[in-house]
N, C-alpha and C. Protein backbone atom coordinates (compact mmCIF):
# COMPACT_ATOMS: atom_id res chain seq x y z
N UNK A 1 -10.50 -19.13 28.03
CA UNK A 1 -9.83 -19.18 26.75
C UNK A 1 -9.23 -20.56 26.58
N UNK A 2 -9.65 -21.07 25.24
CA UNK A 2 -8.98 -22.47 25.04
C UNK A 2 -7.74 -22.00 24.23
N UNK A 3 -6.80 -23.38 24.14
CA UNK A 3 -5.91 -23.65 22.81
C UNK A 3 -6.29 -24.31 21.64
N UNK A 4 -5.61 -24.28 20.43
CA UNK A 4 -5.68 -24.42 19.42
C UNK A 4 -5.56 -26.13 19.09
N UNK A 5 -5.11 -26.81 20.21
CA UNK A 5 -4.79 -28.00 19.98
C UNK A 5 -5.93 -28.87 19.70
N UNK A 6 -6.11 -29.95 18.72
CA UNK A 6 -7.32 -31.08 18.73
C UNK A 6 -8.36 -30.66 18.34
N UNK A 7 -8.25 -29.50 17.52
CA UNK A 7 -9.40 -29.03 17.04
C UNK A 7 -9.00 -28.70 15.37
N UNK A 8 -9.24 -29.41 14.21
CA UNK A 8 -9.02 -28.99 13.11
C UNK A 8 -10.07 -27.97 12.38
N UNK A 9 -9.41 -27.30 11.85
CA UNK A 9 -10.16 -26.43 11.13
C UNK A 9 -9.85 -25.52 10.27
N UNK A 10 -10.46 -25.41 9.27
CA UNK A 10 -10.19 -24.61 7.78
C UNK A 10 -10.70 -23.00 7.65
N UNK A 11 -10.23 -22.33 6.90
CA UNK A 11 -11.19 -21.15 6.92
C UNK A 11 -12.53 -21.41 5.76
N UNK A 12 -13.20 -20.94 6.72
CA UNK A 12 -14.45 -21.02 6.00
C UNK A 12 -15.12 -19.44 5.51
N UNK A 13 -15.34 -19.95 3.97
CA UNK A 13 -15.20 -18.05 3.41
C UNK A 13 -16.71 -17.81 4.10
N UNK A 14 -17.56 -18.15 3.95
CA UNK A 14 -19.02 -17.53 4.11
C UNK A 14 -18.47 -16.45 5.74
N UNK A 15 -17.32 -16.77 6.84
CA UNK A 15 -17.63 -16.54 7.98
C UNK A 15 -16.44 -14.79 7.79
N UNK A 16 -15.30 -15.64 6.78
CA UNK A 16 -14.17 -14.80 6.12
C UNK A 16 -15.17 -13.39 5.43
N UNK A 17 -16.37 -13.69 4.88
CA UNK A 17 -16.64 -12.49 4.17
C UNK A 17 -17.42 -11.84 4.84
N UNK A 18 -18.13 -12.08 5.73
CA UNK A 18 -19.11 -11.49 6.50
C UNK A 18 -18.20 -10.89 8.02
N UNK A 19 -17.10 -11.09 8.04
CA UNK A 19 -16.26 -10.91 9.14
C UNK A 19 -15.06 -10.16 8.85
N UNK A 20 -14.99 -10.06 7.58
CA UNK A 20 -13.44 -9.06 7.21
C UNK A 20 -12.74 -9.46 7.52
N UNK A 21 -12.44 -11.31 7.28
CA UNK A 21 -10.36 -11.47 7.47
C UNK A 21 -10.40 -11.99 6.45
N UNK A 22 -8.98 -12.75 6.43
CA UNK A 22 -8.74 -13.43 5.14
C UNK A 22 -7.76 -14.73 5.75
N UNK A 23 -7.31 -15.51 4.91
CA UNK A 23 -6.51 -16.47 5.24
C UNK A 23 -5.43 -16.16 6.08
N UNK A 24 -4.54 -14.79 5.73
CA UNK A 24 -3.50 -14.55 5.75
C UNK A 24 -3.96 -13.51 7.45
N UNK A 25 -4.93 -13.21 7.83
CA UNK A 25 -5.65 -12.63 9.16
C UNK A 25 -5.35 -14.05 9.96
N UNK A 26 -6.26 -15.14 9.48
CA UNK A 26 -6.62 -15.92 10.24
C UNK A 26 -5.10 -16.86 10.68
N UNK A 27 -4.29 -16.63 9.82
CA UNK A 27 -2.80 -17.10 10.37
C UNK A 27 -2.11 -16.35 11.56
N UNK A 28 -2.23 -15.59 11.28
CA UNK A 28 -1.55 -14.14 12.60
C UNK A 28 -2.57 -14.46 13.72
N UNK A 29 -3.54 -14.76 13.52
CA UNK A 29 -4.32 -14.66 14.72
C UNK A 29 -4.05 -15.55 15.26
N UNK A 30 -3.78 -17.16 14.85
CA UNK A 30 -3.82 -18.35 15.35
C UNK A 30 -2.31 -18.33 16.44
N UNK A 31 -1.84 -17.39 15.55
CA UNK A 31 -0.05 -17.02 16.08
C UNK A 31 -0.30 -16.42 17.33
N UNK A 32 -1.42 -15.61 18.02
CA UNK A 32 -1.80 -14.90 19.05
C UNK A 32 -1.31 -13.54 18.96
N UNK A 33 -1.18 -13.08 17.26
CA UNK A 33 -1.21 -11.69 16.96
C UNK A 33 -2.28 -11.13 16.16
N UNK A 34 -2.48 -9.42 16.18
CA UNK A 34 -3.01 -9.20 14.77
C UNK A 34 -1.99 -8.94 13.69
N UNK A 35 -2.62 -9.22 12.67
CA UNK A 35 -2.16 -8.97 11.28
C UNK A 35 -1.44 -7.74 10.74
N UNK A 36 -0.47 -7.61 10.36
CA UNK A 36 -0.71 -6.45 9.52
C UNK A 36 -1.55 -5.51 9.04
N UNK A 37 -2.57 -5.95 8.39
CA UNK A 37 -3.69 -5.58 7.91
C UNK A 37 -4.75 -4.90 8.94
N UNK A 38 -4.98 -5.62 10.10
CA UNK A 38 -5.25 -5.49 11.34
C UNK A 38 -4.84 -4.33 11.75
N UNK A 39 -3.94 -4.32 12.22
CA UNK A 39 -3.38 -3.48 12.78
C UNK A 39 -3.17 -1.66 12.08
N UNK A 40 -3.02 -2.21 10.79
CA UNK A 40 -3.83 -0.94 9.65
C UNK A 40 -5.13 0.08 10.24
N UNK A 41 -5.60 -1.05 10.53
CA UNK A 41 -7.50 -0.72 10.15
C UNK A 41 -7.31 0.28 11.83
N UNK A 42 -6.83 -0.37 12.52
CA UNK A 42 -7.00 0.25 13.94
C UNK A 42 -5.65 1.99 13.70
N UNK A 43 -5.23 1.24 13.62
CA UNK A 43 -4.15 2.83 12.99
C UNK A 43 -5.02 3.97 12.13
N UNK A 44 -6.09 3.17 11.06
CA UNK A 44 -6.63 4.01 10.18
C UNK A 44 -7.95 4.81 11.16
N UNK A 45 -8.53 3.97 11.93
CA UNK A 45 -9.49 4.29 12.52
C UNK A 45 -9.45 4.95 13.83
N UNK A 46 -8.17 4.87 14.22
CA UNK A 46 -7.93 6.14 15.30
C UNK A 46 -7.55 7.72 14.64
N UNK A 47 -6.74 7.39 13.25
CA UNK A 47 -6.95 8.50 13.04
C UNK A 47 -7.59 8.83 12.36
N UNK A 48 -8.51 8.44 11.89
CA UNK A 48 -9.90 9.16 11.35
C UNK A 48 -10.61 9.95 12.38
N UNK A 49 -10.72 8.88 13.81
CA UNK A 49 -11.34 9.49 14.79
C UNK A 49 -10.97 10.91 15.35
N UNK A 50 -9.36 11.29 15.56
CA UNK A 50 -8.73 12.46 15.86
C UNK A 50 -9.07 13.32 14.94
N UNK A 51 -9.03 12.92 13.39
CA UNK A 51 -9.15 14.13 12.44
C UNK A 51 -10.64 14.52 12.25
N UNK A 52 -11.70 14.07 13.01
CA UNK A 52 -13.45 14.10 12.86
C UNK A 52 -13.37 15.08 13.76
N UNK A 53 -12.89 14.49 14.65
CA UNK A 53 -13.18 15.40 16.13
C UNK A 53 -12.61 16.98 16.19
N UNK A 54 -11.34 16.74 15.68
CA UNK A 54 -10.49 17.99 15.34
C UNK A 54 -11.55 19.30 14.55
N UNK A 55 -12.09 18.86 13.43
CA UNK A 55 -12.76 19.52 12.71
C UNK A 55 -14.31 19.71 12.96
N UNK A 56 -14.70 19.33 13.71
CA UNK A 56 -15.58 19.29 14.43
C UNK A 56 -15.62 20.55 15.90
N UNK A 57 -14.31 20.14 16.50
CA UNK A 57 -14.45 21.38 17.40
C UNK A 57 -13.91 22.74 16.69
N UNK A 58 -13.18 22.40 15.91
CA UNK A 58 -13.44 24.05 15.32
C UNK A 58 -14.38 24.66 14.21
N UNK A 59 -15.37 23.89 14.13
CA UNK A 59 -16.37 24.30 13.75
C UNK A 59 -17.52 24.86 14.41
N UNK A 60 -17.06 24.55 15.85
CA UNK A 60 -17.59 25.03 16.59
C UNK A 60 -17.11 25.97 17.06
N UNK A 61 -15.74 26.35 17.40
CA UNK A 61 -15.12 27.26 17.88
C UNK A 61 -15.66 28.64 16.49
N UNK A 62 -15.51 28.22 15.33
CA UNK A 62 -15.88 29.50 14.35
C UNK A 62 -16.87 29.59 15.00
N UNK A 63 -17.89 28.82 14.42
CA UNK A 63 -19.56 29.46 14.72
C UNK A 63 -19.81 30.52 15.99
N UNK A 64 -18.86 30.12 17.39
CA UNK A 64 -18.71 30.75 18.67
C UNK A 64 -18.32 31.90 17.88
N UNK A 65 -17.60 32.39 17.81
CA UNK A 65 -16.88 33.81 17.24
C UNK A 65 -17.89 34.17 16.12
N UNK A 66 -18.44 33.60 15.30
CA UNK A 66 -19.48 34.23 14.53
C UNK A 66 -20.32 35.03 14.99
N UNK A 67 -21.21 34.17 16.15
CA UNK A 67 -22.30 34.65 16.60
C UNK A 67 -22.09 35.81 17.11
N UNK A 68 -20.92 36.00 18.34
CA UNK A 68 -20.00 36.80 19.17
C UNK A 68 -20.38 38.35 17.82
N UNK A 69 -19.21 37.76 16.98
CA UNK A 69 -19.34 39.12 16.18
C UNK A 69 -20.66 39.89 15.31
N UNK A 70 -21.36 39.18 14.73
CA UNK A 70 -22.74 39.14 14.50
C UNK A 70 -23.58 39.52 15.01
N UNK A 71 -23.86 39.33 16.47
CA UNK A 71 -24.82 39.60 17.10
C UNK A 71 -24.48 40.19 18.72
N UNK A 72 -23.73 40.55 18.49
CA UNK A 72 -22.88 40.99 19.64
C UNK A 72 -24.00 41.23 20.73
N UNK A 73 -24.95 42.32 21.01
CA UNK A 73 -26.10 42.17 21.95
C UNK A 73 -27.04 40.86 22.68
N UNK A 74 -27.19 40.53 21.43
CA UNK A 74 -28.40 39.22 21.54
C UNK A 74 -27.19 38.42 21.40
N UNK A 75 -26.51 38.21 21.97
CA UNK A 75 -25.58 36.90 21.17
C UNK A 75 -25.60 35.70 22.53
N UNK A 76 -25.63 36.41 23.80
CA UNK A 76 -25.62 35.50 24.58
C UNK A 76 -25.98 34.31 24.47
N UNK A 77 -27.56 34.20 24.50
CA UNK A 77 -27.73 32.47 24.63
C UNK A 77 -27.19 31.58 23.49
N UNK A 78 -27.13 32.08 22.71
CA UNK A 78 -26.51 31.47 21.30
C UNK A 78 -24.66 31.24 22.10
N UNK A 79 -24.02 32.26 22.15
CA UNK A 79 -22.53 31.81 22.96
C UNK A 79 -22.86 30.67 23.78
N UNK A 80 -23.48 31.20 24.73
CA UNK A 80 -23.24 29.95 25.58
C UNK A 80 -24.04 28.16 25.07
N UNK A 81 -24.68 28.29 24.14
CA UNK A 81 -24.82 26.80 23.97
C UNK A 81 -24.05 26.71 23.03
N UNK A 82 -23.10 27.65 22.09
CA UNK A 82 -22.18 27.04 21.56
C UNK A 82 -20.70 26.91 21.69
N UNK A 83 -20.88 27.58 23.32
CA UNK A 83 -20.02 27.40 23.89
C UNK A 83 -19.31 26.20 24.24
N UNK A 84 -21.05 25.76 25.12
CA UNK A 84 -20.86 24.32 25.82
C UNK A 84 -20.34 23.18 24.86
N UNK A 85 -21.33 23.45 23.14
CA UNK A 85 -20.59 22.32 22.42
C UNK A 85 -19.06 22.59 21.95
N UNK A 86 -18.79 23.42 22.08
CA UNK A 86 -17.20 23.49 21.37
C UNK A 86 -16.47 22.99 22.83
N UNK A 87 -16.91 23.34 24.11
CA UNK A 87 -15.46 23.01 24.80
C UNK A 87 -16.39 21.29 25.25
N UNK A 88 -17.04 20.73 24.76
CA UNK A 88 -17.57 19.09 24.51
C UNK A 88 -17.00 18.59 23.42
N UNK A 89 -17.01 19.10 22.33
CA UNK A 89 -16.24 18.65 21.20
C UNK A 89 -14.80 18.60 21.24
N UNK A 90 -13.97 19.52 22.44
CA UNK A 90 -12.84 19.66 22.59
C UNK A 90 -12.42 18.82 23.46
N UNK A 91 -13.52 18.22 24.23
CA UNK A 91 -12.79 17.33 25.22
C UNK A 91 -13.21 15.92 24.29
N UNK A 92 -14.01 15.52 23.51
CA UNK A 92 -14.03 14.66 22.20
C UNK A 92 -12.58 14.78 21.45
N UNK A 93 -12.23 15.70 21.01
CA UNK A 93 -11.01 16.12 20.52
C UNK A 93 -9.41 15.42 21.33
N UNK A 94 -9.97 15.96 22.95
CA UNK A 94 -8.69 15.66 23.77
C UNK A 94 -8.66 14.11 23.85
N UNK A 95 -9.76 13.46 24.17
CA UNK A 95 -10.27 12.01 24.05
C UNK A 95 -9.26 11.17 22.72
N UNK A 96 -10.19 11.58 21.91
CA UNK A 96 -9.18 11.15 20.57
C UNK A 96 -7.79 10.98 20.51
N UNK A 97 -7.08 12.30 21.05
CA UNK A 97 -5.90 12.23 21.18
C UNK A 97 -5.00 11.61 22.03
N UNK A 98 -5.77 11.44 23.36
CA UNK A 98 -4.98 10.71 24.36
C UNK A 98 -5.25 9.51 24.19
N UNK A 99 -6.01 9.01 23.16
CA UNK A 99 -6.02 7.33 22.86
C UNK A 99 -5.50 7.23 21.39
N UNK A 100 -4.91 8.20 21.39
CA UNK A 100 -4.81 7.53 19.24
C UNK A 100 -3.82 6.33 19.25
N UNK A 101 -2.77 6.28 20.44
CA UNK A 101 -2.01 5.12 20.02
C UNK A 101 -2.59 3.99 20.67
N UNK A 102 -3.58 3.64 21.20
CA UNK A 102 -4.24 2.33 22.05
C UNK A 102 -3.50 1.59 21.29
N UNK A 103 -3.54 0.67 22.17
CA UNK A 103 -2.75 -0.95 21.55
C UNK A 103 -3.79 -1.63 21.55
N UNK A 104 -4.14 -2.64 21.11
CA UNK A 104 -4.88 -3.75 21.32
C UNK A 104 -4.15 -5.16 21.53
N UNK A 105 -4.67 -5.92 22.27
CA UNK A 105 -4.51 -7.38 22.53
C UNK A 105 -5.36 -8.60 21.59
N UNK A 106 -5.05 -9.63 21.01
CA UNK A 106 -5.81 -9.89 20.87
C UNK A 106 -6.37 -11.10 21.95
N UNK A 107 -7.34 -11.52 21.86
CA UNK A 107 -7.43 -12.82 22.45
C UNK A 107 -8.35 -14.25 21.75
N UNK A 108 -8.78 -14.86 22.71
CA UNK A 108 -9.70 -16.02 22.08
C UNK A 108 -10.24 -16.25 22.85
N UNK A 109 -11.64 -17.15 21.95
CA UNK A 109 -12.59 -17.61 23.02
C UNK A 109 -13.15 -18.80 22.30
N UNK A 110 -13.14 -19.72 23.00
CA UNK A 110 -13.97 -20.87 22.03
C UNK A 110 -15.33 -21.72 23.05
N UNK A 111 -16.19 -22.29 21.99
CA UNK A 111 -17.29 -22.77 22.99
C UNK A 111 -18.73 -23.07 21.82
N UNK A 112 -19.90 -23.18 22.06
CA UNK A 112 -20.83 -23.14 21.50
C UNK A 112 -21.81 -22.42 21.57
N UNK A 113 -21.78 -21.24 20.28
CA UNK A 113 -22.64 -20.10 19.71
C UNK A 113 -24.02 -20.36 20.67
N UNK A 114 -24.13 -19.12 21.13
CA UNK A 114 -25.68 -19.05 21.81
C UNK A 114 -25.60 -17.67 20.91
N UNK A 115 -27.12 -17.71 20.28
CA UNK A 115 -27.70 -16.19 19.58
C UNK A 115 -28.75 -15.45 20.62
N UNK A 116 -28.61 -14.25 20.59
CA UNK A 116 -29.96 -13.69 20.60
C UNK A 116 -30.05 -12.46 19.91
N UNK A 117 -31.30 -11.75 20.07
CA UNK A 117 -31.37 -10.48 19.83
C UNK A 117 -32.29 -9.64 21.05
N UNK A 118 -31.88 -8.58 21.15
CA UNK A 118 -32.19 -7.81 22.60
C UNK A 118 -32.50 -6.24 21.82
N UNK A 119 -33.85 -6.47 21.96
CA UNK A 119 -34.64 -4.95 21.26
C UNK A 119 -34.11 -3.90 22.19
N UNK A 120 -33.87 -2.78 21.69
CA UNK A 120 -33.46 -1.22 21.48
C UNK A 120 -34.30 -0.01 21.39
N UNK A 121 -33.89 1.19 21.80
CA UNK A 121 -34.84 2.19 21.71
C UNK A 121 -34.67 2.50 20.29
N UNK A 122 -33.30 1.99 19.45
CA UNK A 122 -32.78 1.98 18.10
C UNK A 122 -33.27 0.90 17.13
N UNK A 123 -33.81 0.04 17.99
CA UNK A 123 -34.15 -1.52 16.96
C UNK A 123 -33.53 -2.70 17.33
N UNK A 124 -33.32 -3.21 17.03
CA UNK A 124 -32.57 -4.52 17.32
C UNK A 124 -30.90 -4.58 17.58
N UNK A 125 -30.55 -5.54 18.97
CA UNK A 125 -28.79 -5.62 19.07
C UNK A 125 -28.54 -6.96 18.92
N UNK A 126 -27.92 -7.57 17.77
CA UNK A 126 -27.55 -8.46 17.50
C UNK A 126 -26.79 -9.28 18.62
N UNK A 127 -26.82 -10.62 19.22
CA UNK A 127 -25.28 -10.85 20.08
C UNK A 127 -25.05 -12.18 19.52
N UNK A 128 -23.80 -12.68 19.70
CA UNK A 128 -23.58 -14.12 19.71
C UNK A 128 -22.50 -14.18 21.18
N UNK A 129 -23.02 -14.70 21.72
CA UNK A 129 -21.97 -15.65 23.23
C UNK A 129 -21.85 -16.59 23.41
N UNK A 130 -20.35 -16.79 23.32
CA UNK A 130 -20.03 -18.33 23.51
C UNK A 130 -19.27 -18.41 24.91
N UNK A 131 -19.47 -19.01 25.94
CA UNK A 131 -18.59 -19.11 27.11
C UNK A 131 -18.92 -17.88 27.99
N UNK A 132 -19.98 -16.92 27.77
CA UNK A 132 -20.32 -15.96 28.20
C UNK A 132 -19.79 -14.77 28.02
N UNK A 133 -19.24 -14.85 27.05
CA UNK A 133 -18.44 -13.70 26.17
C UNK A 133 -19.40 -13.16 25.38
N UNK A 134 -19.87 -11.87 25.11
CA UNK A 134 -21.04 -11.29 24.40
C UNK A 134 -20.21 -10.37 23.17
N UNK A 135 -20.44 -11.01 21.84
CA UNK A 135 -20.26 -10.06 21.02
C UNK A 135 -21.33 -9.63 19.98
N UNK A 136 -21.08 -8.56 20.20
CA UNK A 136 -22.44 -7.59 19.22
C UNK A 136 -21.84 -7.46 17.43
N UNK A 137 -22.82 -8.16 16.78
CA UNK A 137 -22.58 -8.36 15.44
C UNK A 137 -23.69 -8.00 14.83
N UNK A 138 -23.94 -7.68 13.23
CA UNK A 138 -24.54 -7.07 12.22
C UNK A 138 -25.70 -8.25 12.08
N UNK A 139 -26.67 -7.85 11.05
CA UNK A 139 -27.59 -8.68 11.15
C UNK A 139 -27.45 -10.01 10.07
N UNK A 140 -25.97 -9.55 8.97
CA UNK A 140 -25.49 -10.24 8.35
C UNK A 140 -24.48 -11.33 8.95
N UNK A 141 -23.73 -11.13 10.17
CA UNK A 141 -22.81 -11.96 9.89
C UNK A 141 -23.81 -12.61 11.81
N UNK A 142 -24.91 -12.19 12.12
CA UNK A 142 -25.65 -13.41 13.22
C UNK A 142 -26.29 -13.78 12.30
N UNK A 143 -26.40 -13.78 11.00
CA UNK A 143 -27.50 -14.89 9.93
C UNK A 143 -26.50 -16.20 9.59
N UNK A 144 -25.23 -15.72 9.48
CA UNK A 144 -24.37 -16.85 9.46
C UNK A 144 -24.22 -17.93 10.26
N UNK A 145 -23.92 -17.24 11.37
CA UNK A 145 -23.46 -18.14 12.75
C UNK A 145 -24.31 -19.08 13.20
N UNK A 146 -23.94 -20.19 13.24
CA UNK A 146 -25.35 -21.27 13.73
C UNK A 146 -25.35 -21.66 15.21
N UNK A 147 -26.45 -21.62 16.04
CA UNK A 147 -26.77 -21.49 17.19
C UNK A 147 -26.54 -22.59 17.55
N UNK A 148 -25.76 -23.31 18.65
CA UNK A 148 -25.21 -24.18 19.18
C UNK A 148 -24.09 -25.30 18.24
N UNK A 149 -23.07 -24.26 17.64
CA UNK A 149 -22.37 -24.95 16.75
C UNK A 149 -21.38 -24.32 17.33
N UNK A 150 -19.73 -24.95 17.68
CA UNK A 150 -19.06 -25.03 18.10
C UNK A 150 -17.99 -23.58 17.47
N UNK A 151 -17.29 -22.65 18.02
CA UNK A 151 -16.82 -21.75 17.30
C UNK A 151 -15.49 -21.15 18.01
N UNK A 152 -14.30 -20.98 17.35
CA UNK A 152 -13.32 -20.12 18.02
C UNK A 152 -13.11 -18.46 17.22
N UNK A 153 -13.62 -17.68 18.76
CA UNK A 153 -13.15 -16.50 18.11
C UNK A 153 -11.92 -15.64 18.66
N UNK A 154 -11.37 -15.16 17.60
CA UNK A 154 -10.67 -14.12 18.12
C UNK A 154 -10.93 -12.82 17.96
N UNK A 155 -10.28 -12.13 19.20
CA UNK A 155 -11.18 -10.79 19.20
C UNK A 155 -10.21 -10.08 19.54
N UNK A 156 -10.04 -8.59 19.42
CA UNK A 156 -9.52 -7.50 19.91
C UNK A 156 -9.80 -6.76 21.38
N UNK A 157 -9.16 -6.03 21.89
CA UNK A 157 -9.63 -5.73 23.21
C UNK A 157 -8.38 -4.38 23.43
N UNK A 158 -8.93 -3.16 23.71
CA UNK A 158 -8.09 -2.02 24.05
C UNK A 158 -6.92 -2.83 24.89
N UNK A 159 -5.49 -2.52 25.37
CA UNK A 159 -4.91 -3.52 26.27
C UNK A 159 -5.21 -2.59 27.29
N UNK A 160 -6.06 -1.77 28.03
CA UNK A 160 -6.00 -1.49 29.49
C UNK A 160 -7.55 -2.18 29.87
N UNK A 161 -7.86 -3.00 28.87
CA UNK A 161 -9.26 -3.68 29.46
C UNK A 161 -9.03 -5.41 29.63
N UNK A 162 -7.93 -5.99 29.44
CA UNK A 162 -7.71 -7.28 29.62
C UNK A 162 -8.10 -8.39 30.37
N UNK A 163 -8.07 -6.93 31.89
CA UNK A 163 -8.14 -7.69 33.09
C UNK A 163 -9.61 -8.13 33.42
N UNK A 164 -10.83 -7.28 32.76
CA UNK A 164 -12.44 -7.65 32.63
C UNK A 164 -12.61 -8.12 31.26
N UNK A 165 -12.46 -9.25 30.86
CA UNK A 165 -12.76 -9.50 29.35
C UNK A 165 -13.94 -9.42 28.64
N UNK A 166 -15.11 -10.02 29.64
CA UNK A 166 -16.30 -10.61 29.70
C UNK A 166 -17.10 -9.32 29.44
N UNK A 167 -16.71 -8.32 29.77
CA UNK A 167 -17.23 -6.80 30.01
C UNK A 167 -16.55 -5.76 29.07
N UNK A 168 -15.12 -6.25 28.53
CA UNK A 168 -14.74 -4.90 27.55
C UNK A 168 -15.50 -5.16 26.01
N UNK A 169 -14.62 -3.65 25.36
CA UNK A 169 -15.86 -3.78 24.42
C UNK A 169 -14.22 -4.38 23.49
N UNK A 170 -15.02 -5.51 22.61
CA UNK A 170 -14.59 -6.62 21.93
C UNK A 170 -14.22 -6.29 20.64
N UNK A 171 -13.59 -6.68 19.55
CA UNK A 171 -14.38 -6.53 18.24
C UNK A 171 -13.62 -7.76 17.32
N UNK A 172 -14.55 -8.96 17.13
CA UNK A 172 -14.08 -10.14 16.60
C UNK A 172 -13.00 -9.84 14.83
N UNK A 173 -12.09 -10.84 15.21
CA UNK A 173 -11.03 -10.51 14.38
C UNK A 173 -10.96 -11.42 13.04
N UNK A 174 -11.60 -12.58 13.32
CA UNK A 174 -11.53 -14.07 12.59
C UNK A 174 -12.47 -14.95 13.03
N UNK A 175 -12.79 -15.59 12.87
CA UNK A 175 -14.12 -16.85 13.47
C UNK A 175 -13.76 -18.06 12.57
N UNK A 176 -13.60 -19.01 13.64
CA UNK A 176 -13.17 -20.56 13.00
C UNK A 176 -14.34 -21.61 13.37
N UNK A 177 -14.79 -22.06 12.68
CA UNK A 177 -16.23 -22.84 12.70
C UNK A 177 -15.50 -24.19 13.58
N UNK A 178 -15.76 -24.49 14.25
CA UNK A 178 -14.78 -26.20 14.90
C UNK A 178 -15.39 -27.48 14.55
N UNK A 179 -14.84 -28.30 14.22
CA UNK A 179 -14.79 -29.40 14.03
C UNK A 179 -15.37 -30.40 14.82
């Protein structure tokens, strides 16, 4: 991780729109925080995640009792595979919950953009690594990024993954093109 020093640089919208910050992101970040806004999105998106999962295992838990009552004879194999998914969805459920307050850290990384793409049983995984930091991006915002052009990013990181950076899963916060 570098500092901010001797390196000028502006926000540049093409990187701002394809990346979801804004001026007022890319200030907090430089500060070695997230944003307000930031910090929203992760609040919003844990609990979306709890309230998916929630409704999810008891949709499974009905269907269990459906079948149960319905078919009470023949119901077995039907119980038990919807067994297995309701108490899977419940530990999805418990998951959710014992992380809804994660914190995140943010951090930085600066260096010069290496691209690739690494085919999938899904299709294509976008990466850009700079300094050997691998982050997985859309096919819009690696059309941006120019391959051996100098870049500081900041990124997010659960805080119980700090201590392996290179290896947690990331999710870029701002991108400053360098000078």
């Amino acid at each position: 991780m570098s500092s901010n020093r001797g390196q000028k640089t502006m926000l540049d919208r093409g990187l701002a729109d394809v990346f979801h910050f804004d001026e007022t992101d890319l200030q907090y970040n430089k500060q070695g925080v997230l944003s307000p806004t930031q910090l929203q999105k992760y609040e919003n998106m844990n609990k979306s995640c709890l309230q998916v999962s929630v409704v999810i295992t008891l949709v499974f838990i009905a269907l269990t009792i459906g079948v149960a009552v319905l078919f009470r004879e023949d119901a077995l194999p039907g119980l038990i595979t919807l067994g297995v998914f309701s108490i899977l969805s419940g530990l999805g459920t418990w998951f959710a919950w014992a992380t809804r307050d994660d914190r995140y850290v943010l951090q930085q990384i600066e260096g010069e953009a290496r691209l690739r793409t690494d085919s999938t049983e899904n299709g294509r995984r976008y990466v850009v690594s700079i300094s050997g930091y691998e982050f997985g991006v859309d096919p819009v915002q690696y059309e941006m990024v120019q391959d051996g052009v100098s870049y500081r990013i900041y990124y997010a990181v659960p805080e119980g993954q700090t201590k392996s950076l290179k290896t947690a899963s990331k999710q870029i916060q701002s991108v400053e093109r360098l000078s």
